[in-house]
Structure formats: C-alpha cells, structure tokens
N, C-alpha and C. Protein backbone atom coordinates (compact mmCIF):
# COMPACT_ATOMS: atom_id res chain seq x y z
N UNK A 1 36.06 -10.47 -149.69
CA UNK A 1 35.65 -11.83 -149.88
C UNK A 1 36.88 -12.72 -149.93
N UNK A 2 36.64 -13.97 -149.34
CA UNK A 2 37.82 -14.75 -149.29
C UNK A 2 37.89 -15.63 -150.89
N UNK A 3 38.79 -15.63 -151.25
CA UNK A 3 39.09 -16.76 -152.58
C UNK A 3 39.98 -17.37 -152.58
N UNK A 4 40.09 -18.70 -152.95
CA UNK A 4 41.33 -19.55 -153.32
C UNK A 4 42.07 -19.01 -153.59
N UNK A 5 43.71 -19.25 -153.21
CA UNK A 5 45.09 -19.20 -153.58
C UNK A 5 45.24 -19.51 -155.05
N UNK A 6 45.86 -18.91 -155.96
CA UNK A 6 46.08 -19.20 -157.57
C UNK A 6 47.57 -18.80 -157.10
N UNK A 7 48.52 -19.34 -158.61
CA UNK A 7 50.06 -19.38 -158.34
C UNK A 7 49.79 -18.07 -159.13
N UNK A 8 48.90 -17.60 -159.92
CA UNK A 8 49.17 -16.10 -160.54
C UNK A 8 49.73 -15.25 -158.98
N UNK A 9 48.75 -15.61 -158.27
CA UNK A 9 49.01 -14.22 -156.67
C UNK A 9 50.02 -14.54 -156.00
N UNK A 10 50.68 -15.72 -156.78
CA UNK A 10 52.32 -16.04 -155.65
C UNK A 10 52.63 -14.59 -155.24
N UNK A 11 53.52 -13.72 -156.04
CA UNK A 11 53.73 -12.56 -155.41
C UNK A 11 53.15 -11.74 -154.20
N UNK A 12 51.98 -11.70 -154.28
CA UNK A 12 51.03 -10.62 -153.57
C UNK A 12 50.78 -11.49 -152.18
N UNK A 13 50.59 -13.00 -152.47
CA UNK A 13 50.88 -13.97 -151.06
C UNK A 13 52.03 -13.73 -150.91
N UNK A 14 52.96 -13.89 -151.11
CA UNK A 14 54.43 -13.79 -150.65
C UNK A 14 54.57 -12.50 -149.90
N UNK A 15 54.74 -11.30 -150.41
CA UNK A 15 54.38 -10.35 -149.35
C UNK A 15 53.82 -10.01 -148.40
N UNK A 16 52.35 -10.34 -148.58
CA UNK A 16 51.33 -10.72 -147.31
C UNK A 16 51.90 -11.57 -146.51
N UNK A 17 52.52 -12.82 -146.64
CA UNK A 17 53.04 -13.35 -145.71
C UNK A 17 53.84 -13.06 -145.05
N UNK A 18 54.30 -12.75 -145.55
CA UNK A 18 55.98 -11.75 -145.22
C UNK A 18 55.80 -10.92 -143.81
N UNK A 19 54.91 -10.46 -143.79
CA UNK A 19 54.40 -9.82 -142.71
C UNK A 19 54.32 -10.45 -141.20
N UNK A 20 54.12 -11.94 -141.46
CA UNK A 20 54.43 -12.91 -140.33
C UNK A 20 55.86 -13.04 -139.79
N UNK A 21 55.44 -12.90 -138.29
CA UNK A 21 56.86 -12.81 -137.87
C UNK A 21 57.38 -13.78 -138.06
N UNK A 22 57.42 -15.00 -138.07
CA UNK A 22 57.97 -16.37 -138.17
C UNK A 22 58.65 -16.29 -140.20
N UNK A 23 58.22 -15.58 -140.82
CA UNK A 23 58.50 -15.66 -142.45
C UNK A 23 58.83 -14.57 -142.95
N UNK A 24 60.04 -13.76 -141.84
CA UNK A 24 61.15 -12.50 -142.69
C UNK A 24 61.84 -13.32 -143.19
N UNK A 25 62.29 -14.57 -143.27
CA UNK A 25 63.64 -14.85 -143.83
C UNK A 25 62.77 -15.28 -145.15
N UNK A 26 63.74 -15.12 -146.77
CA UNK A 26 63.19 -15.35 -148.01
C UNK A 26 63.38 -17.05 -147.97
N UNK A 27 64.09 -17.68 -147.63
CA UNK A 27 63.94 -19.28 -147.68
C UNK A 27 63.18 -20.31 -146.67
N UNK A 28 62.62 -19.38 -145.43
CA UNK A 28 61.71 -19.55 -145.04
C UNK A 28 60.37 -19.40 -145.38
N UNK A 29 60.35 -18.17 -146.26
CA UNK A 29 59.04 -17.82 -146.94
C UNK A 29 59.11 -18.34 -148.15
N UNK A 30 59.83 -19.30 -148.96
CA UNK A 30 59.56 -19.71 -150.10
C UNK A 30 59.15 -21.16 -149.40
N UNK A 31 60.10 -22.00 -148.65
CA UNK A 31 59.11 -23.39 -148.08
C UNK A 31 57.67 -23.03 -147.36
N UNK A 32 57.35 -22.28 -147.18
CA UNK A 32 56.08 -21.73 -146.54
C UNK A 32 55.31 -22.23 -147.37
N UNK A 33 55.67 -21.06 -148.74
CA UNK A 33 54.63 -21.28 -150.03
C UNK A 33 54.90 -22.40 -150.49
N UNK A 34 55.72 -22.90 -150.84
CA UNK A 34 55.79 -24.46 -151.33
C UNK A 34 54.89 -25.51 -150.69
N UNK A 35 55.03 -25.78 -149.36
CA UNK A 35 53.84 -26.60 -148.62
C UNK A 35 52.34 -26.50 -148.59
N UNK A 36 52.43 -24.69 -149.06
CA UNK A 36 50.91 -24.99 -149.37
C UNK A 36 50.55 -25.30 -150.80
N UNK A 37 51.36 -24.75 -151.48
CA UNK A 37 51.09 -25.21 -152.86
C UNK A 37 51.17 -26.90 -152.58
N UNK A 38 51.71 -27.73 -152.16
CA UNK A 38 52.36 -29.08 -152.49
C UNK A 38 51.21 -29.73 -151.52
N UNK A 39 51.11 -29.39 -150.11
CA UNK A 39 50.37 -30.22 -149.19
C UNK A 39 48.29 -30.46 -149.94
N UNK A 40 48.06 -31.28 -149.59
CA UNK A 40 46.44 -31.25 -149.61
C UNK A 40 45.84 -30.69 -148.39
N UNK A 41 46.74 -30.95 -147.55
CA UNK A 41 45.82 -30.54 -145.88
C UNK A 41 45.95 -28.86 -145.75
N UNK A 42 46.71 -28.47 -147.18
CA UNK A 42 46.95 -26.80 -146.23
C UNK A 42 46.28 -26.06 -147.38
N UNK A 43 46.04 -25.40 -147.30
CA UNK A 43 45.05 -24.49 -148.09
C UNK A 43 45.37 -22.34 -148.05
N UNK A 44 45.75 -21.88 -149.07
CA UNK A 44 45.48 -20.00 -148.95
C UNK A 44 44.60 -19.84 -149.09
N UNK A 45 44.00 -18.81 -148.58
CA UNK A 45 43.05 -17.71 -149.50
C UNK A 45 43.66 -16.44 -148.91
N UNK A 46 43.24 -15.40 -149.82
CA UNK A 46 43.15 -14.04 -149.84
C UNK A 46 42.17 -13.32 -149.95
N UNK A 47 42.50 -12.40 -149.33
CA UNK A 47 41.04 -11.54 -149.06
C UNK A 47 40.83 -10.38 -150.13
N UNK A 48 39.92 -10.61 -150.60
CA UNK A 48 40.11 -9.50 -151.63
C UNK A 48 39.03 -8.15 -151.55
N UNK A 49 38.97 -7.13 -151.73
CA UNK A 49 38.17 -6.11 -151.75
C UNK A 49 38.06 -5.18 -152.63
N UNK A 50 38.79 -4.38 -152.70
CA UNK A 50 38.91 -3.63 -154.41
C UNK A 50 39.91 -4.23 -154.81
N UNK A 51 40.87 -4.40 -153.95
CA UNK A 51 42.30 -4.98 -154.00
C UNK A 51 42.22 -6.33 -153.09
N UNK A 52 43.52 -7.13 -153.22
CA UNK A 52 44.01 -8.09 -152.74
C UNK A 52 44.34 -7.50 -150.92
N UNK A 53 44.18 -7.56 -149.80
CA UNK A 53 44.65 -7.10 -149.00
C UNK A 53 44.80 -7.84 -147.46
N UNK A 54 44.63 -9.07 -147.43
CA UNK A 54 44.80 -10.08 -146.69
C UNK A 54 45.21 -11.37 -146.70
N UNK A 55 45.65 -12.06 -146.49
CA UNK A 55 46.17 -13.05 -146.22
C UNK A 55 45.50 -14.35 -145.28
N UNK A 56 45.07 -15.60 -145.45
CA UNK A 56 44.74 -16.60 -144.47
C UNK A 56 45.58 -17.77 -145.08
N UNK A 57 45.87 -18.49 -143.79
CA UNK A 57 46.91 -19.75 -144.20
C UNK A 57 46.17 -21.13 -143.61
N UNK A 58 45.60 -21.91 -144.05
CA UNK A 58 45.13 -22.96 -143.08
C UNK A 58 45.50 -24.26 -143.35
N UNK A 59 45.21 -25.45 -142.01
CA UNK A 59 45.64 -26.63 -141.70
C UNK A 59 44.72 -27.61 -141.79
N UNK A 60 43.95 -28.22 -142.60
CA UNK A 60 42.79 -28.94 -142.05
C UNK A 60 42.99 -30.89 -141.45
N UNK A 61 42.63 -30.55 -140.34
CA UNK A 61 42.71 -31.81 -139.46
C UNK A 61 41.70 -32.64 -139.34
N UNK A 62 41.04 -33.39 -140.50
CA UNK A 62 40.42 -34.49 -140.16
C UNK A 62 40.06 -35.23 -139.92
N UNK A 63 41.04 -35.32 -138.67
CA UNK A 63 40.97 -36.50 -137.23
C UNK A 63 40.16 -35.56 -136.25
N UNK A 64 40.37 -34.14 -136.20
CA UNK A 64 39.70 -33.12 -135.37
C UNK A 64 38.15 -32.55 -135.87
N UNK A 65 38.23 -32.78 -137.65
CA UNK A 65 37.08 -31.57 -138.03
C UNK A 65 37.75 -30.16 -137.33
N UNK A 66 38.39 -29.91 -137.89
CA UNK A 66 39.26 -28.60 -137.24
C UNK A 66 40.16 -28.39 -138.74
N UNK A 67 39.66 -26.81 -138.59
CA UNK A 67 40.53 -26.12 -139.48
C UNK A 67 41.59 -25.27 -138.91
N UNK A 68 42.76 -25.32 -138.71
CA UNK A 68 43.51 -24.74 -138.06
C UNK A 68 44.10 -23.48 -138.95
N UNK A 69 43.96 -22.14 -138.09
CA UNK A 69 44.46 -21.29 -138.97
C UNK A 69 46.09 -20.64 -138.67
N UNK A 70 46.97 -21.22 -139.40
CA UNK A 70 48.28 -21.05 -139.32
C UNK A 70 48.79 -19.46 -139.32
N UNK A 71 48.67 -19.13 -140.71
CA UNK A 71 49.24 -17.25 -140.80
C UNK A 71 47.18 -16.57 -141.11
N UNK A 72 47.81 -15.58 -140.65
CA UNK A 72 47.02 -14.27 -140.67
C UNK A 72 47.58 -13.16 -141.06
N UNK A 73 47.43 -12.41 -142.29
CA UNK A 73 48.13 -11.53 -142.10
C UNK A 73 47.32 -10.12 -143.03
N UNK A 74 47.48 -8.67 -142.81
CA UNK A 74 46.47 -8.08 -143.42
C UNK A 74 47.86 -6.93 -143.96
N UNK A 75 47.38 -6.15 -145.06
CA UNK A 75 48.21 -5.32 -145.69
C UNK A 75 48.24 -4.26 -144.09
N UNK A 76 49.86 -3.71 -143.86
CA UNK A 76 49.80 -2.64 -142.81
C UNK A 76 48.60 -1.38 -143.08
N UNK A 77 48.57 -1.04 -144.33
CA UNK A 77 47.68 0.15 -144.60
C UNK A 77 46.30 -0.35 -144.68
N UNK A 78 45.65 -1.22 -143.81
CA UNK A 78 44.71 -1.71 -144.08
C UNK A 78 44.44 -2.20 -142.72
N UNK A 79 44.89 -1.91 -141.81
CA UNK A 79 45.06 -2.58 -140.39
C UNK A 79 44.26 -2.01 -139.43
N UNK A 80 43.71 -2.77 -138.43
CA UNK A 80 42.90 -2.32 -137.16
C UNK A 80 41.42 -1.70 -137.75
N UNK A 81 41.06 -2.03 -138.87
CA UNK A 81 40.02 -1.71 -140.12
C UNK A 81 38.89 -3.14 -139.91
N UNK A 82 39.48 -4.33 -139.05
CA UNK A 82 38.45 -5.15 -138.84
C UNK A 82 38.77 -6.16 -140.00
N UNK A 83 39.54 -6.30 -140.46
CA UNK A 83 39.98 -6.99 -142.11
C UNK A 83 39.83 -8.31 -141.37
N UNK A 84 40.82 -8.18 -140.71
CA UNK A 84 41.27 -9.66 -140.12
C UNK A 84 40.26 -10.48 -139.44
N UNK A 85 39.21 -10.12 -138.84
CA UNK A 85 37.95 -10.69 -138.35
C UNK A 85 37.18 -11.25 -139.19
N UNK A 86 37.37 -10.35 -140.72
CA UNK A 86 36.41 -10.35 -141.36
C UNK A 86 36.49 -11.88 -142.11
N UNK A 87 38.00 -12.00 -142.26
CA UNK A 87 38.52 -12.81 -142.83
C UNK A 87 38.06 -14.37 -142.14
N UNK A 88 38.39 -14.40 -140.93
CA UNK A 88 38.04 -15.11 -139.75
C UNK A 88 36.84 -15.90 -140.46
N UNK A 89 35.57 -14.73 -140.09
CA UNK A 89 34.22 -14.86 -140.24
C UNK A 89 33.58 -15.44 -141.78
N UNK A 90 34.55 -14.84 -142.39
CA UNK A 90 34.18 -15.54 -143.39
C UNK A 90 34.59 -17.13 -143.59
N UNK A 91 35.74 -17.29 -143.07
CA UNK A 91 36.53 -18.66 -142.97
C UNK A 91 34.96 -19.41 -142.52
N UNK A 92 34.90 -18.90 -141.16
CA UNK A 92 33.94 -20.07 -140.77
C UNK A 92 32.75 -20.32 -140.73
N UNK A 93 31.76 -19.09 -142.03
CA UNK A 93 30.91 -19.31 -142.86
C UNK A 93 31.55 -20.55 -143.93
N UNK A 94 32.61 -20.26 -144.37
CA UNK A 94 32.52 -21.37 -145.59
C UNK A 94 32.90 -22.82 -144.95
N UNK A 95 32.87 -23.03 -143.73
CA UNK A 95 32.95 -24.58 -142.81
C UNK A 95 32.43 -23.98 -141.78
N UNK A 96 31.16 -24.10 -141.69
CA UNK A 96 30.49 -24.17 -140.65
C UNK A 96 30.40 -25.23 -139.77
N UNK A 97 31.03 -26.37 -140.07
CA UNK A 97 30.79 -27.68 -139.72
C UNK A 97 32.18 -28.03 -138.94
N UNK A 98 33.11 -26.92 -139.28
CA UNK A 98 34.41 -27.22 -138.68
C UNK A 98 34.85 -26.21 -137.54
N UNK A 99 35.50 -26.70 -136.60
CA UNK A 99 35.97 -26.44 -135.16
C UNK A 99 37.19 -25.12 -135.45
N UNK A 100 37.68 -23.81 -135.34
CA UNK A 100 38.30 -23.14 -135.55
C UNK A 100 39.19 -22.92 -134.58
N UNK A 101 40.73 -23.72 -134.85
CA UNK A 101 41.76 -23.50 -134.03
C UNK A 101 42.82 -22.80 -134.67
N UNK A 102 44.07 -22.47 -133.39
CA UNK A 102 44.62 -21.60 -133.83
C UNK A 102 46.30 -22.08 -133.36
N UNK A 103 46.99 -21.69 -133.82
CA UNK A 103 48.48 -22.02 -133.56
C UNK A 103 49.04 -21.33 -132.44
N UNK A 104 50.26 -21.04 -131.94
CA UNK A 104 50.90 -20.23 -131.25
C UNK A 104 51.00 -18.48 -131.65
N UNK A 105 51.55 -18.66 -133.37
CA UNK A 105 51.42 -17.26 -133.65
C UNK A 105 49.92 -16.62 -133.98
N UNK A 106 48.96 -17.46 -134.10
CA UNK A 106 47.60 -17.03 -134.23
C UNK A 106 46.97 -16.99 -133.10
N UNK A 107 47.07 -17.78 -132.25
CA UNK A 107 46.25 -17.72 -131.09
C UNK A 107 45.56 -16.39 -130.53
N UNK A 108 46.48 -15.57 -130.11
CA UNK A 108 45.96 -14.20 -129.28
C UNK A 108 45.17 -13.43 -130.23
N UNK A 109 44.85 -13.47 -131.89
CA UNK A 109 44.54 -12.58 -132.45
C UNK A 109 43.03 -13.46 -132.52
N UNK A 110 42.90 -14.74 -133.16
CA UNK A 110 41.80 -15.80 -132.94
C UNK A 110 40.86 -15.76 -132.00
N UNK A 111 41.53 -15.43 -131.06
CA UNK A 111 40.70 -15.61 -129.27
C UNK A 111 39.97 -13.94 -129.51
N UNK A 112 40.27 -13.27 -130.28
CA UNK A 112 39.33 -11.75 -130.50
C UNK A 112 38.40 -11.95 -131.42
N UNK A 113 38.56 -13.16 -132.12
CA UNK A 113 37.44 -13.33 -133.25
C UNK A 113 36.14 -13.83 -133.09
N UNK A 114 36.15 -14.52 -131.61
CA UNK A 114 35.11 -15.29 -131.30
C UNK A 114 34.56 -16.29 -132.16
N UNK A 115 35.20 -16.82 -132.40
CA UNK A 115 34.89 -18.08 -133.18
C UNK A 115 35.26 -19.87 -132.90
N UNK A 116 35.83 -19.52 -131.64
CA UNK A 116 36.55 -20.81 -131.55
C UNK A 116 35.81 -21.54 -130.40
C-alpha cells in the first residue's frame, strides 16, 4: 500500500532513493529529499507491505492535471516481483482524475505500466 512520506522514514527514503541512478552522490541525495520535504508540488510515498520496500517520487502540475512521476525505485531484493507496477497502479487509483507522466529516468519503466 502506498502512504505518505513522514521525516521518521527519512532514512529508509534515502536509501530507496539511492538506488536512482541520477542520486549516488550523498549531496545530491540530500537536495533531492529536501525539495520534497520543502516543495508543495512534490510529494513521497512508500510502499509498504510487511516492510517498507518501495519508493515513489512525484511532481504535480496543475496547469496539466498531471502527476508526474520523478523517482521509482523498489528494494533490489524485491525486484521484477511486480512492486513497481503495483506502486504505479496504486498512484493512479488515488488520482484518478490525473494524467500520469513520466520524466526521462522514468519514462521506459512507466510506458510498461500502462497507465499513461
């Protein structure tokens, strides 16, 4: 199930993110988290299941009605398991009303979700 970002899961986001190729570097991955903590337009959730084990990063564009989904990212031991779809799918149950785009580093994985 997807849930809001809390600063308790900084850690467990921080790693999950980490996983994005664009956010190996640690001062890249701390302005990451800072903008979403700080911005209104950007929003986490995490996917949770018994455990914490996914990652979603989003953009919302309300000139578009478009939620743009920035990072994706799923624990490695948890991978090719469908997580990441799931995550997707759930995204766009909870905005049904909104258009699901995708960035450069999201794109190719998005376009498998059928949702856009």
């Amino acid at each position: 199930m997807l849930i809001r970002y809390k600063k308790t899961f900084e850690k467990i986001a921080m790693g999950l993110l980490s996983f994005m190729p664009n956010e190996k570097d640690l001062r890249k991955l701390q302005q990451t988290m800072k903008e979403y903590e700080a911005e209104e337009s950007r929003q986490l959730f995490l996917w949770k299941e018994e455990d914490i084990i996914g990652l979603l990063g989003i953009v919302y564009h309300t000139d578009r009605n478009a939620i743009e989904i920035q990072h994706i990212s799923v624990n490695p031991s948890h991978r090719f398991q469908g997580v990441g779809k799931r995550m997707v799918k759930a995204l766009k149950e909870m905005y049904p009303d909104k258009e699901i785009i995708s960035n450069d580093d999201t794109a190719a994985f998005i376009q498998k979700c059928d949702v856009c």
